[in-house]
N, C-alpha and C. Protein backbone atom coordinates (compact mmCIF):
# COMPACT_ATOMS: atom_id res chain seq x y z
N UNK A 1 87.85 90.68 120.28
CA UNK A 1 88.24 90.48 118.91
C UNK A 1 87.79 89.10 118.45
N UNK A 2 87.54 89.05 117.40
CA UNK A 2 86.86 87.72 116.87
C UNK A 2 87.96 86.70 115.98
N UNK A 3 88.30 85.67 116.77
CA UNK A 3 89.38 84.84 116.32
C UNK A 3 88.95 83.80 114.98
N UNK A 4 89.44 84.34 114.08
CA UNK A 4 89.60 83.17 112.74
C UNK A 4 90.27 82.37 112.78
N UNK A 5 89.81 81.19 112.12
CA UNK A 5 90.91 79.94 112.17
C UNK A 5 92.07 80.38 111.49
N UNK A 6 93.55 79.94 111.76
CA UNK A 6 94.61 80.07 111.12
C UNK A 6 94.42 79.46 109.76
N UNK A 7 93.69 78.25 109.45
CA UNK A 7 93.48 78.00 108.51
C UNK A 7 92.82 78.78 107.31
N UNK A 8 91.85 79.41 107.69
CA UNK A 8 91.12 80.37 106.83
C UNK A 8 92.38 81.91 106.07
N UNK A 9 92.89 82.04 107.41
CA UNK A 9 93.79 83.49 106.78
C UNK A 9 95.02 82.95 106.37
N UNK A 10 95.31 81.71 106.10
CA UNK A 10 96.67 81.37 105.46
C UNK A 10 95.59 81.16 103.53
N UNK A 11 94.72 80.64 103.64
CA UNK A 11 94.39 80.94 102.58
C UNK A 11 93.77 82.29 101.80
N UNK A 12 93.64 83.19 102.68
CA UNK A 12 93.20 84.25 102.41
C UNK A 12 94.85 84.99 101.83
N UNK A 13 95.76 84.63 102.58
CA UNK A 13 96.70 85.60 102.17
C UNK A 13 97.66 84.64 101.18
N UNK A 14 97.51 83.43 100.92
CA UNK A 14 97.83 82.58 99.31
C UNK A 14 97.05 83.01 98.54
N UNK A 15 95.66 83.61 99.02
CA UNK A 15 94.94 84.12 97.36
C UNK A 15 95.79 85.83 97.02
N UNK A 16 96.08 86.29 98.16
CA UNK A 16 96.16 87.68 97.83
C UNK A 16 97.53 87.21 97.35
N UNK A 17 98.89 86.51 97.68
CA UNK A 17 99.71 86.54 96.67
C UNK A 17 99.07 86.13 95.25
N UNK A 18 98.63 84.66 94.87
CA UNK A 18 98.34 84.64 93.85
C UNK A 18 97.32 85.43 92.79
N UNK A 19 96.82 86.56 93.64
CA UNK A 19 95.75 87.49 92.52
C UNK A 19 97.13 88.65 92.28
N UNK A 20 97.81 88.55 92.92
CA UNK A 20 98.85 89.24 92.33
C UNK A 20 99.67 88.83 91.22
N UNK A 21 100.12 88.28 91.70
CA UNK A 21 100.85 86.91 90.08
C UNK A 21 100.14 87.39 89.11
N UNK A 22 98.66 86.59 89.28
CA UNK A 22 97.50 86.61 88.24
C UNK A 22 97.27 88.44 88.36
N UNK A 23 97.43 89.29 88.48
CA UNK A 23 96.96 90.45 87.78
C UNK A 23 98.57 90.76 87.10
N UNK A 24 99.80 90.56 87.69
CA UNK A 24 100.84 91.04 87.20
C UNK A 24 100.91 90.28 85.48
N UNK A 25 100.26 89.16 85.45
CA UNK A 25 100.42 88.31 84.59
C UNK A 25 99.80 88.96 83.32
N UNK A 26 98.52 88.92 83.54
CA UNK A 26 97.40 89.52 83.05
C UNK A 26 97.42 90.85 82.21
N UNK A 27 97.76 91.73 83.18
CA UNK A 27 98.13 93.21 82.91
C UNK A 27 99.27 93.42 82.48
N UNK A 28 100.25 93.03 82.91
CA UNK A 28 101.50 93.65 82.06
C UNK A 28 101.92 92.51 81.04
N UNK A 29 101.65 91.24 81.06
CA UNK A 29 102.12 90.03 79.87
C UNK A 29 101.10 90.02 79.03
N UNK A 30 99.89 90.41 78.98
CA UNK A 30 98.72 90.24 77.80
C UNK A 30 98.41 91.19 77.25
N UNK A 31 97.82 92.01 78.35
CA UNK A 31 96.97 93.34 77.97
C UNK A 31 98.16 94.74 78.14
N UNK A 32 99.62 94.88 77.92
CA UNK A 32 100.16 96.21 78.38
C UNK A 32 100.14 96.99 77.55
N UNK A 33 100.04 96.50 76.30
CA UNK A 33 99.77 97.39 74.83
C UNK A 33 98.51 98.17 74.93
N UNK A 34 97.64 97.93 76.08
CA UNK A 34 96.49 98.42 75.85
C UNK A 34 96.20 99.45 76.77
N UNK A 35 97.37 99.62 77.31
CA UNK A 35 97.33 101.00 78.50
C UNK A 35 98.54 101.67 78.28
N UNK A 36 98.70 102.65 78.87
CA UNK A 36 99.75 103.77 78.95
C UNK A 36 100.35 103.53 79.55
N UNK A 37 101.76 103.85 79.49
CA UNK A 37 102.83 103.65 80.31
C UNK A 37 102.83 104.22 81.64
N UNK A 38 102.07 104.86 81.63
CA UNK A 38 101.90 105.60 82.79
C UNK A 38 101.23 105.62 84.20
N UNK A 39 100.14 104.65 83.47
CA UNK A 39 99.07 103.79 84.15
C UNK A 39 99.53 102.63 84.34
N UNK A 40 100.30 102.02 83.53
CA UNK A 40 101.33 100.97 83.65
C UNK A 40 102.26 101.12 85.31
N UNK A 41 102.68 102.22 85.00
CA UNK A 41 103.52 102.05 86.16
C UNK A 41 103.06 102.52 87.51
N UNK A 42 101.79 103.06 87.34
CA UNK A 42 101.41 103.58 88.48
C UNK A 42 100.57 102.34 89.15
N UNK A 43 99.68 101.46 88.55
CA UNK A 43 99.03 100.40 88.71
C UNK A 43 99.65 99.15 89.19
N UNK A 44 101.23 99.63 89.04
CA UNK A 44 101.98 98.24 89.66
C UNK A 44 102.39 97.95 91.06
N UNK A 45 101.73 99.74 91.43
CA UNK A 45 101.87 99.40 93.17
C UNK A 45 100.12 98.49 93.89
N UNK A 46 99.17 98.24 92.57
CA UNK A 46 98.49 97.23 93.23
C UNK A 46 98.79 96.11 93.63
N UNK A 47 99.44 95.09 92.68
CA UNK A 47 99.95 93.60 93.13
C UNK A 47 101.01 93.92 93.56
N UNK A 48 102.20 94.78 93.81
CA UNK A 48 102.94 94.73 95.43
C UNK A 48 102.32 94.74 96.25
N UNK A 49 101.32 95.65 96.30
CA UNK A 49 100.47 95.66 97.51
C UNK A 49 99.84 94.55 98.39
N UNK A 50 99.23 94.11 97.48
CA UNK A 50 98.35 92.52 97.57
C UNK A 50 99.59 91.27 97.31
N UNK A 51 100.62 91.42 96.94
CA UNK A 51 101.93 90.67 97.78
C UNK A 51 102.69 90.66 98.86
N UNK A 52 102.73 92.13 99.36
CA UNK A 52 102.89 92.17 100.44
C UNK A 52 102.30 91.96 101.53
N UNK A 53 101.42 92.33 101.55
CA UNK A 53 100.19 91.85 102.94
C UNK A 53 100.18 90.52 102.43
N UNK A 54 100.09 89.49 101.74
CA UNK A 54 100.04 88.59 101.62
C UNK A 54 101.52 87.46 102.41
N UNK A 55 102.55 88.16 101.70
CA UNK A 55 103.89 87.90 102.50
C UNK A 55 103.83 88.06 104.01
N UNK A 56 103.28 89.12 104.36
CA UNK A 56 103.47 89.50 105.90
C UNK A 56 102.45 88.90 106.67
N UNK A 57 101.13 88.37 106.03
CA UNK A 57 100.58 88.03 106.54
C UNK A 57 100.68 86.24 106.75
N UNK A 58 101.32 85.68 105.95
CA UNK A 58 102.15 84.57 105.61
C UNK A 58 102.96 84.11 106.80
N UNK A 59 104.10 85.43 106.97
CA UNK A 59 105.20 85.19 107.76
C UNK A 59 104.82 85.80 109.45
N UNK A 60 103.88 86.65 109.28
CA UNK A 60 103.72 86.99 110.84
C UNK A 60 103.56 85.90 111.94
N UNK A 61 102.88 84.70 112.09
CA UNK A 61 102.68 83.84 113.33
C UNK A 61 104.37 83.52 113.42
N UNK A 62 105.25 83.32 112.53
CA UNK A 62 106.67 82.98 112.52
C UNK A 62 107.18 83.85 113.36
N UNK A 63 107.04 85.47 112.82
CA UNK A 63 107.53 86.32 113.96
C UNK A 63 107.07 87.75 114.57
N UNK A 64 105.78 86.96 114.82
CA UNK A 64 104.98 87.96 116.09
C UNK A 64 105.89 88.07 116.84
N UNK A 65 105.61 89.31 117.95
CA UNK A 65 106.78 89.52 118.90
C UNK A 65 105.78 88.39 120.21
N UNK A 66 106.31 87.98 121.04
CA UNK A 66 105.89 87.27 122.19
C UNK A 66 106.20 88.14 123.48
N UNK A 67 107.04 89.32 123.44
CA UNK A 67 107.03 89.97 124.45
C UNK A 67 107.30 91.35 124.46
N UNK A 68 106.95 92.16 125.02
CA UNK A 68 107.46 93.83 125.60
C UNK A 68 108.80 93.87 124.80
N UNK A 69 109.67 93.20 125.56
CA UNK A 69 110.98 93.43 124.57
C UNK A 69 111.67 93.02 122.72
N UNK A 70 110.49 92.65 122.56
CA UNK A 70 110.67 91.53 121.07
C UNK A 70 110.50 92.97 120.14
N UNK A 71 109.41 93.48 120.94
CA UNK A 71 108.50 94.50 119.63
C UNK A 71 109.81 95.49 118.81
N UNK A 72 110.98 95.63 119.12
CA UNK A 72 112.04 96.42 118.32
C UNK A 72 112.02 95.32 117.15
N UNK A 73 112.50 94.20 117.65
CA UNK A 73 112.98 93.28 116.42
C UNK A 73 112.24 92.99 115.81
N UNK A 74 110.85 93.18 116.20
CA UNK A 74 109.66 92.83 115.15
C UNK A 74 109.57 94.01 114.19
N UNK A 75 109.88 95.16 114.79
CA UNK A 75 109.56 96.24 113.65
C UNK A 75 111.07 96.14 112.68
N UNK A 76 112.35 95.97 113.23
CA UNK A 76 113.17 95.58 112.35
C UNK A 76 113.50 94.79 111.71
N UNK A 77 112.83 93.95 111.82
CA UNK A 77 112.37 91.98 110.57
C UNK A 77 111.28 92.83 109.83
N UNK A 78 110.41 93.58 109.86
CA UNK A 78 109.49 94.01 109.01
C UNK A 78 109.71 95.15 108.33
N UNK A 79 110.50 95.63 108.74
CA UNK A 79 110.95 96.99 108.24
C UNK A 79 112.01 96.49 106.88
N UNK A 80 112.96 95.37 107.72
CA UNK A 80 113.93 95.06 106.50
C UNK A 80 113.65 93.89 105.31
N UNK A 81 112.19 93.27 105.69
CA UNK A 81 111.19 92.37 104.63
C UNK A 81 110.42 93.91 103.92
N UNK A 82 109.57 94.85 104.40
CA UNK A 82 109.50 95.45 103.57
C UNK A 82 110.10 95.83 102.67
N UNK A 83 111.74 96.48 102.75
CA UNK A 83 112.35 97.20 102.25
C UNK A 83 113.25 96.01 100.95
N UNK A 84 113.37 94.84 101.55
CA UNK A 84 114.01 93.78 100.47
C UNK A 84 112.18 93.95 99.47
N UNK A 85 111.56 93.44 99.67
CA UNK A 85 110.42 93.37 99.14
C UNK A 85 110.35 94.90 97.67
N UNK A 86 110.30 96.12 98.26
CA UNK A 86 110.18 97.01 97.62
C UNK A 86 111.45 97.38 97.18
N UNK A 87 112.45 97.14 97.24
CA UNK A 87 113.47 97.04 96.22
C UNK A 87 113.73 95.75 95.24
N UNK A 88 112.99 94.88 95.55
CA UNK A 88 112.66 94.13 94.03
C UNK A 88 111.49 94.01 93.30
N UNK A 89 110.40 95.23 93.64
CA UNK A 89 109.55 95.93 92.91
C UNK A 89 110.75 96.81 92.24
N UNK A 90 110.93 97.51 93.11
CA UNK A 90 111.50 99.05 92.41
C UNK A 90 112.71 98.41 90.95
N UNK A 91 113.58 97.62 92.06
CA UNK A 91 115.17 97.05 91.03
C UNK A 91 114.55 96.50 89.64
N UNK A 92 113.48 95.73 89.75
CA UNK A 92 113.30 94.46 88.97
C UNK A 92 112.25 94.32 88.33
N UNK A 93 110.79 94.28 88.82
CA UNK A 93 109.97 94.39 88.02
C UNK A 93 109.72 95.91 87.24
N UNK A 94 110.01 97.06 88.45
CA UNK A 94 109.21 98.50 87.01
C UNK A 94 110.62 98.65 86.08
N UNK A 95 111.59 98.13 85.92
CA UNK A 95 112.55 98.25 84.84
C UNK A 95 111.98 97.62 83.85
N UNK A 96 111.38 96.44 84.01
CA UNK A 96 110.54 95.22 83.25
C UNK A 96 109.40 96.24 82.36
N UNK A 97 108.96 96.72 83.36
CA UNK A 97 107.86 97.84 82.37
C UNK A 97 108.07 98.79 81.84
N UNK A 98 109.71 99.54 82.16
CA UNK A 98 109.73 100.64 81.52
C UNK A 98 111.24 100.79 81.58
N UNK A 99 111.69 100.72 81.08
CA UNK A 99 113.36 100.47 81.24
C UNK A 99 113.89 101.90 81.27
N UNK A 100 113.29 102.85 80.48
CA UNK A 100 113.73 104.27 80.75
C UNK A 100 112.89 104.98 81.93
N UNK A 101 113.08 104.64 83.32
CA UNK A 101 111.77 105.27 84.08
C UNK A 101 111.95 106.19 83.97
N UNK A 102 113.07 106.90 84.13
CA UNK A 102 112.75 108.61 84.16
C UNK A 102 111.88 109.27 83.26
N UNK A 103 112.03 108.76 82.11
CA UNK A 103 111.30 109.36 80.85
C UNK A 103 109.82 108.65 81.21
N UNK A 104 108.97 107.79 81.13
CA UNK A 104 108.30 107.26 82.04
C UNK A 104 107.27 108.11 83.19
N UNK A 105 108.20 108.05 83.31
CA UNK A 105 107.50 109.54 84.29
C UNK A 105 106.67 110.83 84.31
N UNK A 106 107.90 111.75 82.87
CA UNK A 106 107.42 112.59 82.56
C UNK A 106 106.43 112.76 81.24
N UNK A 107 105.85 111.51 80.88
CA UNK A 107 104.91 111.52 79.98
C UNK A 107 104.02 112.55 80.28
């Protein structure tokens, strides 16, 4: 496997949070009048996306597992950062875009 400097992928994964910012910014604070709600909300699982790998990729040297026995707690620190993570997509920002999601939906 070909080892990158730590330096290089801590900035790789500060750009992927901040192109998220910058598209959430972009797309839903400038331009949302100019798309459908629908596309609106479906398009907002890009910058979670590219926040999350960015987050995880952020926080992983913190808590890689170091041994055989770690690897449970590693999948349960990531499992429960995912899940905080995508419940303040879900809670917080798509209410932001569409406050009636159900209706939302069935456009």
């Amino acid at each position: 496997m070909v080892k990158v400097l730590n330096k290089t992928t801590k900035v790789i994964f500060w750009i992927l949070i901040i192109l998220a910012i910058l598209v959430g910014i972009i797309v839903y604070g400038g331009m949302a009048d100019g798309f459908s709600l629908k596309f609106l909300v479906l398009f907002s699982g890009l910058p979670f996306f590219f926040f999350v790998v960015g987050a995880f990729g952020l926080l992983w040297p913190k808590i890689k597992p170091a041994g055989e026995s770690t690897y449970i707690i590693h999948a349960l620190v990531l499992g429960v950062l995912f899940f905080i993570l995508f419940l303040l997509h879900t809670w917080l920002i798509l209410p932001l875009i569409c406050p009636d999601f159900g209706r939302c939906l069935d456009m």
